[in-house]
Protein backbone atom coordinates (compact mmCIF):
# COMPACT_ATOMS: atom_id res chain seq x y z
CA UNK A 1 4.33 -14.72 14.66
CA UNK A 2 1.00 -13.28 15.85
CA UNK A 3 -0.16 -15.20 18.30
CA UNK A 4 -4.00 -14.88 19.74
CA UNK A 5 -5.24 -14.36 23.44
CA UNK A 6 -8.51 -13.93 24.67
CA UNK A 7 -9.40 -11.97 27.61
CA UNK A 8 -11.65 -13.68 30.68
CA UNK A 9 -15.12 -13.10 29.33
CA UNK A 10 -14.58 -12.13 26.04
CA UNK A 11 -16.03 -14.22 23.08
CA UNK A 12 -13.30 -16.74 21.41
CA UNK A 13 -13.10 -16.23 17.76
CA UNK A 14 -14.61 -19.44 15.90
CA UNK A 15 -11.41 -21.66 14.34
CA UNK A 16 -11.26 -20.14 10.74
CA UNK A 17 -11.75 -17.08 11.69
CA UNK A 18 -9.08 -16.84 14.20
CA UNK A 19 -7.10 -18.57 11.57
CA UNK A 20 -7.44 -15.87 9.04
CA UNK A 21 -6.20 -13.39 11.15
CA UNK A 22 -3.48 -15.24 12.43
CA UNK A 23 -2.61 -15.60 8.63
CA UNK A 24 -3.11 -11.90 8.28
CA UNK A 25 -0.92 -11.11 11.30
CA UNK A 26 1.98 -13.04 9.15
CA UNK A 27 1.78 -11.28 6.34
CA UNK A 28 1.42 -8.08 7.91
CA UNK A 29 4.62 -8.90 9.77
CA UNK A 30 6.29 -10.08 6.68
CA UNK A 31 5.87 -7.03 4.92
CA UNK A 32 6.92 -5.20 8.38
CA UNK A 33 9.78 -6.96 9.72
CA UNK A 34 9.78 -6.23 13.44
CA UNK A 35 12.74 -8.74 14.62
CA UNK A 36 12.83 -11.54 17.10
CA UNK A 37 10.16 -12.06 19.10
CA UNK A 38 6.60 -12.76 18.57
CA UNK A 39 3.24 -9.91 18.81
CA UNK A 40 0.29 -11.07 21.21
CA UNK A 41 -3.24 -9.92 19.78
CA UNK A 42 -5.09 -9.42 23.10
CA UNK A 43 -9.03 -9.19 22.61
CA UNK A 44 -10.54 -7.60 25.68
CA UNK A 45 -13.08 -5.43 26.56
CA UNK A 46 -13.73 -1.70 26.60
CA UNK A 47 -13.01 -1.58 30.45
CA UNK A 48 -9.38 -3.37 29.72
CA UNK A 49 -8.72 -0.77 27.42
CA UNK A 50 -9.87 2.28 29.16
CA UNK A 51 -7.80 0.92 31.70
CA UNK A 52 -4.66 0.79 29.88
CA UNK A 53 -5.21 4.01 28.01
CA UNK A 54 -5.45 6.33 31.13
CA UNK A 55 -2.33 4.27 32.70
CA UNK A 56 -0.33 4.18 29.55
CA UNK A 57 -1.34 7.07 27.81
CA UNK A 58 -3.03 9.60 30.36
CA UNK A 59 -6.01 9.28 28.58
CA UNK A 60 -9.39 8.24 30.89
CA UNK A 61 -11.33 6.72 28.18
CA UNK A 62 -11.78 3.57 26.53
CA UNK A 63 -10.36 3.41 22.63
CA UNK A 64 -10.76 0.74 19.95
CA UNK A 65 -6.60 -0.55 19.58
CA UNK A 66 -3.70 -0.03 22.05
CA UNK A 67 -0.21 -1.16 20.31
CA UNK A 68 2.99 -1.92 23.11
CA UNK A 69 6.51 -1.96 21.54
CA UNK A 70 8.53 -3.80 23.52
CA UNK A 71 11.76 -3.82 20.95
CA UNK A 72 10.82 0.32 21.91
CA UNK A 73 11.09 0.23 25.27
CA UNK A 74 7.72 -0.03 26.40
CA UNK A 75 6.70 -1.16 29.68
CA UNK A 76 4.81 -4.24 29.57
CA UNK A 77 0.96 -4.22 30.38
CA UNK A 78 1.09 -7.75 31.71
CA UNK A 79 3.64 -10.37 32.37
CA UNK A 80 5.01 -11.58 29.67
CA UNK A 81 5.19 -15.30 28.61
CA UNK A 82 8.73 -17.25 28.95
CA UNK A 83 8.96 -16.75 24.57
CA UNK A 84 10.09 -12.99 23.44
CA UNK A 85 7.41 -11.06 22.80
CA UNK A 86 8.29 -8.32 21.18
CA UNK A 87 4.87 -6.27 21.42
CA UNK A 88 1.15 -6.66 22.10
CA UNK A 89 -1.75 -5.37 20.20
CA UNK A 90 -5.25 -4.92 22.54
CA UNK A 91 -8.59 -5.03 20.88
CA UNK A 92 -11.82 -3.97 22.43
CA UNK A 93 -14.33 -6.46 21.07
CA UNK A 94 -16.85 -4.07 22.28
CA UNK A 95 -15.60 -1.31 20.33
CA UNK A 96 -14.98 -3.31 17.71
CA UNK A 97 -18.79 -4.50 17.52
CA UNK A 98 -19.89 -1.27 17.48
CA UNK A 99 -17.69 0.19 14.68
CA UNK A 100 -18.41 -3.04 12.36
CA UNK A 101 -22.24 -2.85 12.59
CA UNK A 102 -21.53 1.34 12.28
CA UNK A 103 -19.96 0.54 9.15
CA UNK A 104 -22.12 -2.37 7.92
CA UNK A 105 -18.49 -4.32 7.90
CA UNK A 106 -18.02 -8.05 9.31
CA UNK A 107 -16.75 -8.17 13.05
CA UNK A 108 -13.79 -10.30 11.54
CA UNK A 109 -13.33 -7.45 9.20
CA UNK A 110 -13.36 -4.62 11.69
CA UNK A 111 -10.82 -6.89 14.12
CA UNK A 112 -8.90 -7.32 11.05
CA UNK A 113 -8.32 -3.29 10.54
CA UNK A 114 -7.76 -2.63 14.05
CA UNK A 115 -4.89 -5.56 13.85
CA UNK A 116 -3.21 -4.18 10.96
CA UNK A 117 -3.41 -0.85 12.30
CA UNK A 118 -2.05 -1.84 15.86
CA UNK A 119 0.77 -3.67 13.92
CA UNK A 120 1.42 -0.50 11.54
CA UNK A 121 2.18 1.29 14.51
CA UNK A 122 4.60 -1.76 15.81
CA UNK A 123 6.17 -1.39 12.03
CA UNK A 124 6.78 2.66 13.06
CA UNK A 125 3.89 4.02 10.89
CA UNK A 126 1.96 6.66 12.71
CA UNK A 127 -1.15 9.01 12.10
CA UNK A 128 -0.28 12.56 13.63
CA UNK A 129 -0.30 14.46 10.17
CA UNK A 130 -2.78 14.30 7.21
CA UNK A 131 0.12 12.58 5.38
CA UNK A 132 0.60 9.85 7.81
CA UNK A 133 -2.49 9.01 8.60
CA UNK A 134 -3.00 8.59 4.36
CA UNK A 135 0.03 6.88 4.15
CA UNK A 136 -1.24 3.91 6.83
CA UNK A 137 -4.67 4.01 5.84
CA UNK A 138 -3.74 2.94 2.01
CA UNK A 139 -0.96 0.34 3.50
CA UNK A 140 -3.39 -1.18 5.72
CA UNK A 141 -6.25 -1.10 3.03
CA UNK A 142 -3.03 -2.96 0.80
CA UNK A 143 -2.86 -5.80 3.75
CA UNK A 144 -6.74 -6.12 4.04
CA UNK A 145 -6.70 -7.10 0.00
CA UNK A 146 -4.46 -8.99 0.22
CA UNK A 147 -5.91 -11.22 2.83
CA UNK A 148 -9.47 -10.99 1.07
CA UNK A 149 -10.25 -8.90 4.47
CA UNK A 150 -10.83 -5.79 2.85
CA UNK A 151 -14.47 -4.57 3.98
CA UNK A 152 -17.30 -5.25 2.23
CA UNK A 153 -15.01 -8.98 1.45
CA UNK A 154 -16.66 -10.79 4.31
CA UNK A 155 -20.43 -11.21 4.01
CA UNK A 156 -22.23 -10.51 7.67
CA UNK A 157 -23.10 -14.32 8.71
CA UNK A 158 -23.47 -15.29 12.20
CA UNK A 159 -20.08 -16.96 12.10
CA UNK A 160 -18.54 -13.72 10.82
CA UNK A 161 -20.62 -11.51 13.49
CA UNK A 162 -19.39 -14.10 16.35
CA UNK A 163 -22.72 -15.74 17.32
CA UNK A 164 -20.92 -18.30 16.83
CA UNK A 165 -18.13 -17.70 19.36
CA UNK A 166 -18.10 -19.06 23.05
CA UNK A 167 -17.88 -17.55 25.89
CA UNK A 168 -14.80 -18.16 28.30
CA UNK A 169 -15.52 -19.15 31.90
CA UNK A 170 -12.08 -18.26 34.03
């Protein structure tokens, strides 16, 4: 189960929108068995990330996805909740933003790649080699189809680009 959080500050998703990628999480997980255990979907900010990227990966900049294996070993980023989790996926809605308008996408679109690419790398797939990186590009492509997510599936509304969202006050 993929299973949303929200960062203080960050803009909630609006209802069908976070329900859609809750439903793509599923499928994305059904097609990638990962165990017991449910995957948190984090959406942050590009600070958050930075943050975790120079602690977790020695790298002092801010990126789009982070993905934490726990079944792997990894040491978790937060405490975790009293259900398994089994990993966690962090978005920077920032980043995110950015990349969508870039690529005249939807924001749920965009959020949708970087989740099935943060999964992917739960599911073992990685992107060191030409080969690789082909090889999870076309599966997540696959997972974006079949969840009507693929880009350019989504027209650019002001639901779909968040105006719609609200902020959180914590």
């Amino acid at each position: 189960m993929l299973q949303i959080h929200y960062s203080p500050g960050t803009r909630e998703l609006p209802d069908r929108e976070e329900q859609r990628l809750s439903d793509l999480g599923q499928t994305v997980l059904e097609a990638h068995p990962r165990g017991r255990g449910q995957v948190l979907l984090v959406l942050t900010d590009d600070s958050h990330l930075r943050s975790l990227n120079t602690s977790h990966r020695g790298v002092d900049r801010p990126t789009d996805v982070l993905s934490f294996d726990y079944l792997d070993g990894d040491p978790p980023p937060r405490a975790m909740e009293t259900e398994l989790v089994s990993g966690e996926i962090y978005i920077s809605c920032g980043r995110a933003q950015e990349q969508a308008r870039d690529q005249r996408v939807s924001l749920l679109e965009e959020v949708a790649r970087l989740t099935v690419h943060g999964l992917l790398h739960l599911a073992g797939f990685e992107h060191d080699t030409p080969e690789k990186l082909h090889a999870m590009e076309t599966e997540t492509d696959a997972l974006l189809r079949t969840a009507d997510l693929l880009p350019g599936a989504v027209p650019i509304t002001p639901e779909t680009a968040l105006a719609g969202g609200v902020r959180r006050e914590e």
